[in-house]
C-alpha atoms as a PDB file:
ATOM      1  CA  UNK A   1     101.028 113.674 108.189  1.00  0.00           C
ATOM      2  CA  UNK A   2     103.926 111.189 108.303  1.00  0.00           C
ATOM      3  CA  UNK A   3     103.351 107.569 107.397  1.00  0.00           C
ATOM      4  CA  UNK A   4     103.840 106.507 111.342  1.00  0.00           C
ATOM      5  CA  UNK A   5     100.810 108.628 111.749  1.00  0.00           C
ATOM      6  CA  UNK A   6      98.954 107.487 108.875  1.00  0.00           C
ATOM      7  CA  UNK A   7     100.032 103.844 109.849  1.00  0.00           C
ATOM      8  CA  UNK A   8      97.908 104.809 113.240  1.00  0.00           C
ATOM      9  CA  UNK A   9      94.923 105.723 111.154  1.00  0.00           C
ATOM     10  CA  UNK A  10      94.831 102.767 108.964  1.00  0.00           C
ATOM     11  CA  UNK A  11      95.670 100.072 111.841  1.00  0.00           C
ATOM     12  CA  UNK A  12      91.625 100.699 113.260  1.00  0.00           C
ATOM     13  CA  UNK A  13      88.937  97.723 111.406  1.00  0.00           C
ATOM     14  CA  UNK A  14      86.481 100.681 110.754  1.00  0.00           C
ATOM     15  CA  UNK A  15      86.949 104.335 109.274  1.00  0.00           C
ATOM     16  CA  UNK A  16      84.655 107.501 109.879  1.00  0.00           C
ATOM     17  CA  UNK A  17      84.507 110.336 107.736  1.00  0.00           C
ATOM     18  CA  UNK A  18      87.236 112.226 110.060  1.00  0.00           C
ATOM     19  CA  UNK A  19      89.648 109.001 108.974  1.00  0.00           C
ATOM     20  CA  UNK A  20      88.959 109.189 105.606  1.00  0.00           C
ATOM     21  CA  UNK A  21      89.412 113.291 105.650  1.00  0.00           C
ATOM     22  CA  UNK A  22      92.865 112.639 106.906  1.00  0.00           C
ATOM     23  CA  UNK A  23      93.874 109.623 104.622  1.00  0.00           C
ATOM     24  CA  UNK A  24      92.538 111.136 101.594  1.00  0.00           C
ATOM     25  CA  UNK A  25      93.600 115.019 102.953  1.00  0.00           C
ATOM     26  CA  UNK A  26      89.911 116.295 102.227  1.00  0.00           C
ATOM     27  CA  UNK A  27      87.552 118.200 103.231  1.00  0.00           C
ATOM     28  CA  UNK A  28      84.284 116.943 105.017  1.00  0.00           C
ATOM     29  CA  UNK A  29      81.920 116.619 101.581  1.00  0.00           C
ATOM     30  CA  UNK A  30      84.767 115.281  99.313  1.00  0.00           C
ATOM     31  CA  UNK A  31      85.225 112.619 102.632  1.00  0.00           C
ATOM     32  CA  UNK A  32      81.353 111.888 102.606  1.00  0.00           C
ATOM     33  CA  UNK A  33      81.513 111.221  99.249  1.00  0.00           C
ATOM     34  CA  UNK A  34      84.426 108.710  99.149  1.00  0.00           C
ATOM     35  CA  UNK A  35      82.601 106.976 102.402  1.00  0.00           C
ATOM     36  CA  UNK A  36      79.862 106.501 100.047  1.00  0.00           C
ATOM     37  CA  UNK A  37      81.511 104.982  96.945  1.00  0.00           C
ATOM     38  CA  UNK A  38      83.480 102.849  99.282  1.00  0.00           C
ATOM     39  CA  UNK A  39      80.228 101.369 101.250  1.00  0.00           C
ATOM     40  CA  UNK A  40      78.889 101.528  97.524  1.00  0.00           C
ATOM     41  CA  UNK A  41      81.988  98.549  96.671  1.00  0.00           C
ATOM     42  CA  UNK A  42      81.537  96.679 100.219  1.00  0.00           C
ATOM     43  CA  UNK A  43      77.859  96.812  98.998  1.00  0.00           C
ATOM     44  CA  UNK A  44      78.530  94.996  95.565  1.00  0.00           C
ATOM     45  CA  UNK A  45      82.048  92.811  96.577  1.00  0.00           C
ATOM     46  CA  UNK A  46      79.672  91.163  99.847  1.00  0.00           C
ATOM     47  CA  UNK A  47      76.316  91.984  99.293  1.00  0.00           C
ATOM     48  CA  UNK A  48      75.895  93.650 103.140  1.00  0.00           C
ATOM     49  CA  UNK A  49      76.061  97.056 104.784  1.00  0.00           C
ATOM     50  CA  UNK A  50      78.097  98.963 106.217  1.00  0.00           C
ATOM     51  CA  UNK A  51      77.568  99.766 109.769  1.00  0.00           C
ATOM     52  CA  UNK A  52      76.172 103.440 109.869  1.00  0.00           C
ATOM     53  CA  UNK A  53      78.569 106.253 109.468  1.00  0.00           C
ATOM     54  CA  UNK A  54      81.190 103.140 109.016  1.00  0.00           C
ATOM     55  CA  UNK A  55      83.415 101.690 106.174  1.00  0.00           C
ATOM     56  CA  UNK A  56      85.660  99.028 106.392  1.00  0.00           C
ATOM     57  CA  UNK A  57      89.149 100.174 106.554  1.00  0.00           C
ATOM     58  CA  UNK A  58      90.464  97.288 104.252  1.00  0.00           C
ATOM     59  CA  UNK A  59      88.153  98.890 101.357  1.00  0.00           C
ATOM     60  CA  UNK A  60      89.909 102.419 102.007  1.00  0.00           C
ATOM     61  CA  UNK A  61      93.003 100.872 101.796  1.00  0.00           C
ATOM     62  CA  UNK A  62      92.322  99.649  98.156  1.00  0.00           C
ATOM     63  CA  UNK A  63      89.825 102.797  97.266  1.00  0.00           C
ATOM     64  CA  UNK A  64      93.361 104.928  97.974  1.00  0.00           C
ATOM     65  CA  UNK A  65      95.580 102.517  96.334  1.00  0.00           C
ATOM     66  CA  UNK A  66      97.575 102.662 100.019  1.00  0.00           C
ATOM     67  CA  UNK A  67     101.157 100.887 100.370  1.00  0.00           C
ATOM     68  CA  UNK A  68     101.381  99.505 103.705  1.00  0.00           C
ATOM     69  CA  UNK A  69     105.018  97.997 102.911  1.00  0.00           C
ATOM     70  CA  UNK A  70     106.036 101.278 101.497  1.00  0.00           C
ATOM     71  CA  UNK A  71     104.687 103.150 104.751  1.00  0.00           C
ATOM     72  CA  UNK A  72     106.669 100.616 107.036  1.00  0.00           C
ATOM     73  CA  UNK A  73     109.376 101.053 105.668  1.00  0.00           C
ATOM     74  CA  UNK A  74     109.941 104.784 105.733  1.00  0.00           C
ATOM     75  CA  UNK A  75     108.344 105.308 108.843  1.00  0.00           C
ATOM     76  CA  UNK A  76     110.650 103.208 110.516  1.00  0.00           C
END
């Protein structure tokens, strides 16, 4: 995946499971558990839930430790 692409993924407000599989280059289990750790944080940093079968994509950002200026600037 090149960072234009990923740069697609992360610019949504919500990932699924198929997002996360792709950022974190997964399979489906290993992507269900990372959903859950991540609506696990949103959980404890806010106190609410996640929508079903949602995370925020803000929280995957951090989770992955992602470099949006880093990703703009080579994709460009």
């Amino acid at each position: 995946m090149t960072a234009g692409e990923l740069l697609e993924i992360l610019n949504q407000q919500w990932a699924t499971v198929k997002d996360i599989r792709l950022i974190g280059k997964c399979g489906n289990n290993k992507a269900l558990k990372y959903k859950k750790e991540i609506a696990d944080l949103v959980k404890t940093k806010t106190g609410k839930e996640c929508p079903y079968g949602l995370v925020p994509m803000e929280y995957v950002i951090l989770y992955f430790g992602i470099n949006i200026k880093f990703l703009k600037k080579i994709s460009k």
